[in-house]
Protein backbone atom coordinates (compact mmCIF):
# COMPACT_ATOMS: atom_id res chain seq x y z
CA UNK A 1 -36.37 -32.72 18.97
CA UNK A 2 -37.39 -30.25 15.84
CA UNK A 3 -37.40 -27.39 18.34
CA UNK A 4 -33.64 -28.54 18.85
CA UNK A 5 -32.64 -29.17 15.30
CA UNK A 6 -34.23 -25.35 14.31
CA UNK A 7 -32.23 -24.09 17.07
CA UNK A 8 -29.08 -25.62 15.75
CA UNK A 9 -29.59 -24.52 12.04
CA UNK A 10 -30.00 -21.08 13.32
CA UNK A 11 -26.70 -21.43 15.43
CA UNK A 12 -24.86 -22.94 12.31
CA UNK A 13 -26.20 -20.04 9.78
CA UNK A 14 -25.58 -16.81 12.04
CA UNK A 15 -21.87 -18.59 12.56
CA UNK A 16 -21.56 -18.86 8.86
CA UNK A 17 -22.43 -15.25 8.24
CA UNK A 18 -20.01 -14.25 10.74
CA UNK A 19 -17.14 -16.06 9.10
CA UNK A 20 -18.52 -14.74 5.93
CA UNK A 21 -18.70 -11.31 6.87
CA UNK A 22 -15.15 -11.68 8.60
CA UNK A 23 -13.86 -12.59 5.32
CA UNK A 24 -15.28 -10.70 3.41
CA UNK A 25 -13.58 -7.62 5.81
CA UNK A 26 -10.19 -9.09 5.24
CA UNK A 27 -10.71 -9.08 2.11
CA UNK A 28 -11.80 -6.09 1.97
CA UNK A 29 -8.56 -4.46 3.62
CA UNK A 30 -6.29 -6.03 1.12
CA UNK A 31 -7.90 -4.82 -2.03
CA UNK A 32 -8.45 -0.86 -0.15
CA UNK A 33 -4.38 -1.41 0.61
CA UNK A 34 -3.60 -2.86 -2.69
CA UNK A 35 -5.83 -0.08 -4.26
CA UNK A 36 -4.36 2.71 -2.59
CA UNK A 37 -0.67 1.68 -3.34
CA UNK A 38 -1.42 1.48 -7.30
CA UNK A 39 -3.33 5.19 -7.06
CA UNK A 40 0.41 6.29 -5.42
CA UNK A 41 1.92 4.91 -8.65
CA UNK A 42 -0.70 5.96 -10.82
CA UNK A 43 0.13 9.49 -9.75
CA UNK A 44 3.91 9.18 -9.87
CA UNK A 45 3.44 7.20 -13.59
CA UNK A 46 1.63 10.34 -14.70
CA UNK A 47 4.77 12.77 -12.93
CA UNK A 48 1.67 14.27 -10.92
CA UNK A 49 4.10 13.72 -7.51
CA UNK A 50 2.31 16.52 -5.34
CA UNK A 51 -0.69 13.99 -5.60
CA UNK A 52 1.19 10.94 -4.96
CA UNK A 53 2.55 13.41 -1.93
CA UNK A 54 -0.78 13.73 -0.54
CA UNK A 55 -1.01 9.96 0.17
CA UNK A 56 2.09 9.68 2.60
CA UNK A 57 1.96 8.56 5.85
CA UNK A 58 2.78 11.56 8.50
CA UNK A 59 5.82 9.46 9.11
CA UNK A 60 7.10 9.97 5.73
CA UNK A 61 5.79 13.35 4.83
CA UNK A 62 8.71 14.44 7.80
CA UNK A 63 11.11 12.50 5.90
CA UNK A 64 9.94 15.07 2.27
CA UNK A 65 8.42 18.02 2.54
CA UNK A 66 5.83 18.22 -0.29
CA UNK A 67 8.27 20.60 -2.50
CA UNK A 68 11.44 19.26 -1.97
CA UNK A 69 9.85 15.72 -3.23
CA UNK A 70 7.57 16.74 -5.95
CA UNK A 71 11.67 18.36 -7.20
CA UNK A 72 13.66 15.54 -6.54
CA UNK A 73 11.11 12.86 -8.01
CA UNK A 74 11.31 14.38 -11.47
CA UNK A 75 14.94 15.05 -11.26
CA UNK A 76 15.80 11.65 -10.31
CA UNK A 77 13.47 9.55 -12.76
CA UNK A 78 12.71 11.75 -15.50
CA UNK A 79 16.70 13.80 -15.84
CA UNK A 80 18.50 11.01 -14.35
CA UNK A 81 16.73 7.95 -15.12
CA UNK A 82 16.05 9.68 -18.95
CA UNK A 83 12.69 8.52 -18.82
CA UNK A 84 9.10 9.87 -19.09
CA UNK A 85 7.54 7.34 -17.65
CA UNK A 86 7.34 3.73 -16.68
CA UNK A 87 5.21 0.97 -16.05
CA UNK A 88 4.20 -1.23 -12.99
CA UNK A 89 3.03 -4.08 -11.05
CA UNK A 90 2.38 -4.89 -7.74
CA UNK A 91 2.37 -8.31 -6.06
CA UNK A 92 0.35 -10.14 -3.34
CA UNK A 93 -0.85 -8.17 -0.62
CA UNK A 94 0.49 -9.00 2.66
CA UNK A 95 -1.09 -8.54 6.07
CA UNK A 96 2.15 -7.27 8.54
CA UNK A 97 1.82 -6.82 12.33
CA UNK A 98 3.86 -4.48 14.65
CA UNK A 99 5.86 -2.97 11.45
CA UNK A 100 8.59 -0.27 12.26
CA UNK A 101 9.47 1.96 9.10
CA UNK A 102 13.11 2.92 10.32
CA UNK A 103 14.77 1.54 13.70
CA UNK A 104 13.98 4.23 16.55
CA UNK A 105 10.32 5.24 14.99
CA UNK A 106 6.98 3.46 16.55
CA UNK A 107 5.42 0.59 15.57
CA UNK A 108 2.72 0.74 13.19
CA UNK A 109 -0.18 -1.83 14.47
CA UNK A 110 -0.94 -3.26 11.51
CA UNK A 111 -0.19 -2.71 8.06
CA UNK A 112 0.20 -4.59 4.73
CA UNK A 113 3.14 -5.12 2.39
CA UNK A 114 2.42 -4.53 -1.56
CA UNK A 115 5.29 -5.72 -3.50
CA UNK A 116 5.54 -3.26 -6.31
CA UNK A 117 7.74 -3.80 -9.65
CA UNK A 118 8.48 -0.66 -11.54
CA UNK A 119 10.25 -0.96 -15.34
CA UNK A 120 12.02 1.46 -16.73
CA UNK A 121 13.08 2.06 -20.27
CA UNK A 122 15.17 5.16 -20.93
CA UNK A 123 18.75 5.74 -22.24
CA UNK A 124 20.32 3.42 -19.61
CA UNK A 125 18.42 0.55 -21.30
CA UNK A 126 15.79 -1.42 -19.46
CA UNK A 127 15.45 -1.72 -16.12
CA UNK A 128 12.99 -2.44 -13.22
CA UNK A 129 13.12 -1.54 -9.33
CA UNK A 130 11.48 -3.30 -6.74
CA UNK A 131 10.36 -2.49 -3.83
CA UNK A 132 8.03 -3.53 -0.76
CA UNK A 133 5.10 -0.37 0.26
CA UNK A 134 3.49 -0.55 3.58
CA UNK A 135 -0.34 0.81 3.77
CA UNK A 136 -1.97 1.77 6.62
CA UNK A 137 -4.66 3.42 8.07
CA UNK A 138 -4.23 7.36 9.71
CA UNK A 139 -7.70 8.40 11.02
CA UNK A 140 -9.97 6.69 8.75
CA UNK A 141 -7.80 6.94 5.27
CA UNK A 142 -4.97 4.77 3.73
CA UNK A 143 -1.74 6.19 3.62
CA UNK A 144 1.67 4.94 1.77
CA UNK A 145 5.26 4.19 3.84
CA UNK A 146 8.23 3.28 2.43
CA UNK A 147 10.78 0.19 4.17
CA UNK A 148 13.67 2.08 5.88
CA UNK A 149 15.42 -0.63 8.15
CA UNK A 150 18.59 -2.02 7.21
């Protein structure tokens, strides 16, 4: 009978450490996809866009070559927009299966959905842009995609 009970406490524990350590994993993901989606914006906050550059998915670095978007990101926010900067915040992380960036391209397996919120103030007045990122893992690192379907 005491051999039985010690045999189900140990049964109980090592299943609680699993569905700690399972957690804890999940966890885990969301704050490495959440963290790798505000170092994008850090990097574009600071105009330092060949950085930001570096963490694109493959998917989206055929979409801008590093040049061509390091040019059109300043011209667009900082001659355009009339701003230097701009501030931001990003929402709860979401886990996504199966995502597809643009109709015709593969699915990703798995990625998760960051809700960023980006306020501007420059000679148009104040204004903020949101938008959904999608991070994923490409051999090992996180990489950012941008929400192309219509």
């Amino acid at each position: 009978m005491m051999q039985q009970k010690k045999i189900l406490l140990a049964v109980v524990i090592i299943l609680g450490l699993g569905v700690l350590v399972f957690v804890l994993l999940n966890q885990s993901e969301d704050r490495q996809a959440k963290s790798i989606v505000e170092e994008f914006y850090l990097y574009e906050q600071d105009g330092a866009f060949s950085e930001s550059w570096k963490l694109f998915h493959p998917k989206m670095e055929e979409k801008f070559n590093k040049g061509h978007y390091i040019q059109d990101r300043a011209h667009v926010f900082m001659n355009h927009f009339g701003v230097t900067t701009f501030s931001f915040e990003l929402g709860s992380v979401k886990k996504v299966k199966d995502w597809v960036m643009e109709e015709g391209t593969e699915a990703i397996g798995e990625a998760f959905v960051v809700p960023v919120y980006k306020t501007y103030k420059g000679k148009y007045g104040n204004f903020t842009i949101s938008q959904d990122v999608y991070a994923t893992k490409v051999d090992g690192e996180w990489k950012i995609l941008w929400d192309y379907n219509k």
